[in-house]
N, C-alpha and C. Protein backbone atom coordinates (compact mmCIF):
# COMPACT_ATOMS: atom_id res chain seq x y z
N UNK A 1 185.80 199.20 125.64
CA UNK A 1 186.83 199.63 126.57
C UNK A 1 186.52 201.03 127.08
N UNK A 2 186.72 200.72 128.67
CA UNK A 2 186.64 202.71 128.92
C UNK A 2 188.11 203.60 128.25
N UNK A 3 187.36 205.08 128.83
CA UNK A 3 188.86 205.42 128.59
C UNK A 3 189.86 205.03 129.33
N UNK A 4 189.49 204.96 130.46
CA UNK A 4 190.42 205.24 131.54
C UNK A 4 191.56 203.56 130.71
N UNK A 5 190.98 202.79 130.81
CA UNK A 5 191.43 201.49 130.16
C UNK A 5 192.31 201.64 128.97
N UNK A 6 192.09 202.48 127.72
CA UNK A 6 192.57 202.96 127.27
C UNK A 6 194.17 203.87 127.23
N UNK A 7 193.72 204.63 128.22
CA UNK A 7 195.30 205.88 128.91
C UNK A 7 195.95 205.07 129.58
N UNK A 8 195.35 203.64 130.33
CA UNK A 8 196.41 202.65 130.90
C UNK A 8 197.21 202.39 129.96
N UNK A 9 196.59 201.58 129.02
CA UNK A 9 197.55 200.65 127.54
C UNK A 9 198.20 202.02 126.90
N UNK A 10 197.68 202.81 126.65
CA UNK A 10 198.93 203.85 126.07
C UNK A 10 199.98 203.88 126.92
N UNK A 11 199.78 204.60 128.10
CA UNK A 11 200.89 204.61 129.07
C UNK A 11 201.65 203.67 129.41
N UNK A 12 200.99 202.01 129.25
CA UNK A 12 201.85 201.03 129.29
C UNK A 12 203.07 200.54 128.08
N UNK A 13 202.12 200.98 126.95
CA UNK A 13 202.78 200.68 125.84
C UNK A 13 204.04 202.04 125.76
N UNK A 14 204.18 202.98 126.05
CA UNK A 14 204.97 204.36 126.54
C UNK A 14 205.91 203.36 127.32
N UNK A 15 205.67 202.74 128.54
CA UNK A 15 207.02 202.26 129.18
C UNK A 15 207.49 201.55 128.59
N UNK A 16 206.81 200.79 127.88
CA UNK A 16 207.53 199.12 127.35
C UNK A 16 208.67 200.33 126.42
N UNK A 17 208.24 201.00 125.52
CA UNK A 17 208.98 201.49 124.76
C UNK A 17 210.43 202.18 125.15
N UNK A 18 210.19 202.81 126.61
CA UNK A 18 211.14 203.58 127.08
C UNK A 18 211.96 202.07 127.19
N UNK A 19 211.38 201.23 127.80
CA UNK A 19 212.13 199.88 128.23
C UNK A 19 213.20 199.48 126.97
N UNK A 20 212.55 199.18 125.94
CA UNK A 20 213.60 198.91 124.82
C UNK A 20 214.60 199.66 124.48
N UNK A 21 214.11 201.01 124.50
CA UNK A 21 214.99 201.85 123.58
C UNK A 21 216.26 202.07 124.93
N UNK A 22 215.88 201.91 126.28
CA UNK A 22 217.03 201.83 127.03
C UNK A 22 217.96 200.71 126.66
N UNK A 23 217.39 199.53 126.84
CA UNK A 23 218.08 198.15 126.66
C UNK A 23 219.32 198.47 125.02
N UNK A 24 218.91 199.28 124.40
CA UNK A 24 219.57 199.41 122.73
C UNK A 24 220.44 200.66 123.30
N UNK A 25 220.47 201.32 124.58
CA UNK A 25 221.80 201.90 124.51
C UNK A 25 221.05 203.88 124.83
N UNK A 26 219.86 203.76 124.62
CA UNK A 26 219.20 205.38 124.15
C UNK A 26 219.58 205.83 125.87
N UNK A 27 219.60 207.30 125.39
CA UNK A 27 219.51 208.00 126.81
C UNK A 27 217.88 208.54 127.08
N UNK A 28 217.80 207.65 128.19
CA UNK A 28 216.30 207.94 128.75
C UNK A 28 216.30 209.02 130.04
N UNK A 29 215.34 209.98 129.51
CA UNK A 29 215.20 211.17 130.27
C UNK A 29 214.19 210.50 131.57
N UNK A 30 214.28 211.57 132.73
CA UNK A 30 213.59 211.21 133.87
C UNK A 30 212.10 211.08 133.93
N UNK A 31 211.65 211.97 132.69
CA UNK A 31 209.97 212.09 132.64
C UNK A 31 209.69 211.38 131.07
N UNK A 32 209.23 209.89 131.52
CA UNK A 32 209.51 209.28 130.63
C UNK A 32 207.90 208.99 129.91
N UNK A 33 207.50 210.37 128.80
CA UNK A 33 206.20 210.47 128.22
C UNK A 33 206.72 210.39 126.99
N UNK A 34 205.12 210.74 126.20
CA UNK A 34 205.21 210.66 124.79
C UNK A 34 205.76 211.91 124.04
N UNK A 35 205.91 212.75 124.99
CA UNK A 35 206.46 214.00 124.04
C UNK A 35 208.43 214.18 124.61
N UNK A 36 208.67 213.07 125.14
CA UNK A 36 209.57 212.82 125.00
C UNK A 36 210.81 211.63 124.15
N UNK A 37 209.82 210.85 123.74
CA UNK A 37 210.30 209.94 122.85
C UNK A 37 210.78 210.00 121.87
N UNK A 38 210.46 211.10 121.04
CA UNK A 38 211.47 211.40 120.07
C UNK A 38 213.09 211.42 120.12
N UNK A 39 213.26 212.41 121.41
CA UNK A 39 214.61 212.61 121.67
C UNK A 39 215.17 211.58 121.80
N UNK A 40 214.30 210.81 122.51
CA UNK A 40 214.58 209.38 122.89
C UNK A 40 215.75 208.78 121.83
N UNK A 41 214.59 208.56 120.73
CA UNK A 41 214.98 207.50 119.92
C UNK A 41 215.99 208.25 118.96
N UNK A 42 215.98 209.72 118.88
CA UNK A 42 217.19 210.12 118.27
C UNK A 42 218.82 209.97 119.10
N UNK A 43 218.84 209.55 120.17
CA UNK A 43 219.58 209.59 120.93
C UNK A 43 220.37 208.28 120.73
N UNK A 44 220.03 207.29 120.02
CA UNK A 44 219.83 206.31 119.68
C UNK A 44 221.27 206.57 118.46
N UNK A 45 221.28 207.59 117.61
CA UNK A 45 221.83 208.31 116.31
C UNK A 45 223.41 207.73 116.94
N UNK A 46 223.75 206.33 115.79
CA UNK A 46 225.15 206.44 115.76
C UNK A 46 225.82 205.17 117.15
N UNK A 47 224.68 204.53 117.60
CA UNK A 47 225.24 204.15 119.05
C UNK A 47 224.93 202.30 118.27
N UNK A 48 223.39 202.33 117.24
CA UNK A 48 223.38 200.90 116.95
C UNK A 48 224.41 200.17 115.74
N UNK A 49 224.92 199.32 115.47
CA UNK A 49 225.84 198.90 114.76
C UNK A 49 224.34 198.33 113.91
N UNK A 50 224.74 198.82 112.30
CA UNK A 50 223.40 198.78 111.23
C UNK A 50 223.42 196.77 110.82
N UNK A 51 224.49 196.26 111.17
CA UNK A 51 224.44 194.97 110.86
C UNK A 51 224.23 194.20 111.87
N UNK A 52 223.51 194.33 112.85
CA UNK A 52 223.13 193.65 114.48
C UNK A 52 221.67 193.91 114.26
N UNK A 53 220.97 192.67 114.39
CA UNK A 53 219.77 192.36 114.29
C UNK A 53 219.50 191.67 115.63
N UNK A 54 218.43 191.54 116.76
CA UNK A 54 218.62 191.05 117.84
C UNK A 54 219.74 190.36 118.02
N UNK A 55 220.90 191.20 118.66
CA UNK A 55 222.17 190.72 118.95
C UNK A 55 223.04 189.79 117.99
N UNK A 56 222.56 189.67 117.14
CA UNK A 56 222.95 188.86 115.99
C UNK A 56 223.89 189.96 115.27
N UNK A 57 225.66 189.58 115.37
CA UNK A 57 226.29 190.37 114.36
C UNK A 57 226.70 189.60 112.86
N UNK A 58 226.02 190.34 111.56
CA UNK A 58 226.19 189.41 110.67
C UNK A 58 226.95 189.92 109.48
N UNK A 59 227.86 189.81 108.96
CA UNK A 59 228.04 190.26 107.84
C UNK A 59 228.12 189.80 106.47
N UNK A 60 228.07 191.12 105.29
CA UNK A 60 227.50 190.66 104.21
C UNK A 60 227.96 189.27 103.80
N UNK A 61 227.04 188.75 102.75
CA UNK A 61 227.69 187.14 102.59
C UNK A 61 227.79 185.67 103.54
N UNK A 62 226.99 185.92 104.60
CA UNK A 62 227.42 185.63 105.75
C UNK A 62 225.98 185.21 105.80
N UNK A 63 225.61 183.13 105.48
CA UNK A 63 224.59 182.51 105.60
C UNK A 63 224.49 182.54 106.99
N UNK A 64 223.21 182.30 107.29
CA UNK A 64 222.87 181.94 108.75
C UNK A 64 221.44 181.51 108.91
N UNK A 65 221.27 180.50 109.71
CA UNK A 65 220.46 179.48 110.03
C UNK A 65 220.29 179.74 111.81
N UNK A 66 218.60 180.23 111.58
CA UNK A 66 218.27 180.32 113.31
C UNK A 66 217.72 178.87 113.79
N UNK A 67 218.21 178.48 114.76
CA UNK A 67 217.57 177.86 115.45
C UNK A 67 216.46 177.40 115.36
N UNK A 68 215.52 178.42 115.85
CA UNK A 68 214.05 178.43 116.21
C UNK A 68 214.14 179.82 115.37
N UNK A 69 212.70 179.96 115.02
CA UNK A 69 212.13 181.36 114.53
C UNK A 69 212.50 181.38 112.68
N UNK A 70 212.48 183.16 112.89
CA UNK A 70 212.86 183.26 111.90
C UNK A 70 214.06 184.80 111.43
N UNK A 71 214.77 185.13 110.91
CA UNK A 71 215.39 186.21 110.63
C UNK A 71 215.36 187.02 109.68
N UNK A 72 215.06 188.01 109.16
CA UNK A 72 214.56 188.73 108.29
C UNK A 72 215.81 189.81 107.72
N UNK A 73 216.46 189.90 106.45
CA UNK A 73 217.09 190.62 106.26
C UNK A 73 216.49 191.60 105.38
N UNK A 74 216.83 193.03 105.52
CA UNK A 74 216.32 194.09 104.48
C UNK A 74 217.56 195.12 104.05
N UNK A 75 217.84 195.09 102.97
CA UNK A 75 218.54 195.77 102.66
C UNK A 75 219.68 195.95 101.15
């Protein structure tokens, strides 16, 4: 791979990220780099509900059977 190929996929993988962490609620600044992502994702502090797993609200005790895939609990 060149570099240049390289600073693409970083920079791409940089938006995808800004992309999510918007979709979850974060406040995304206008200059959307890597030395801004932190704030990013601290911004994040207090806004996700800790028992919502892709949109999935579950609580303790609380069997559940996906569809398709799979669901992973930790905790």
């Amino acid at each position: 791979m060149s570099v240049q190929s390289e600073i693409n996929r970083i920079n791409q993988n940089v938006a995808n990220t800004y992309t999510s962490l918007s979709g979850l609620g974060a406040t995304v600044p206008s200059s959307k780099n890597s030395d801004n992502l932190p704030a990013t994702v601290n911004s994040l502090n207090g806004k996700l509900d800790a028992d919502t797993v892709d949109g999935w609200h579950v609580q303790v005790g609380t069997n559940v059977t996906p569809k398709t895939g799979h669901l992973t609990f930790i905790g």
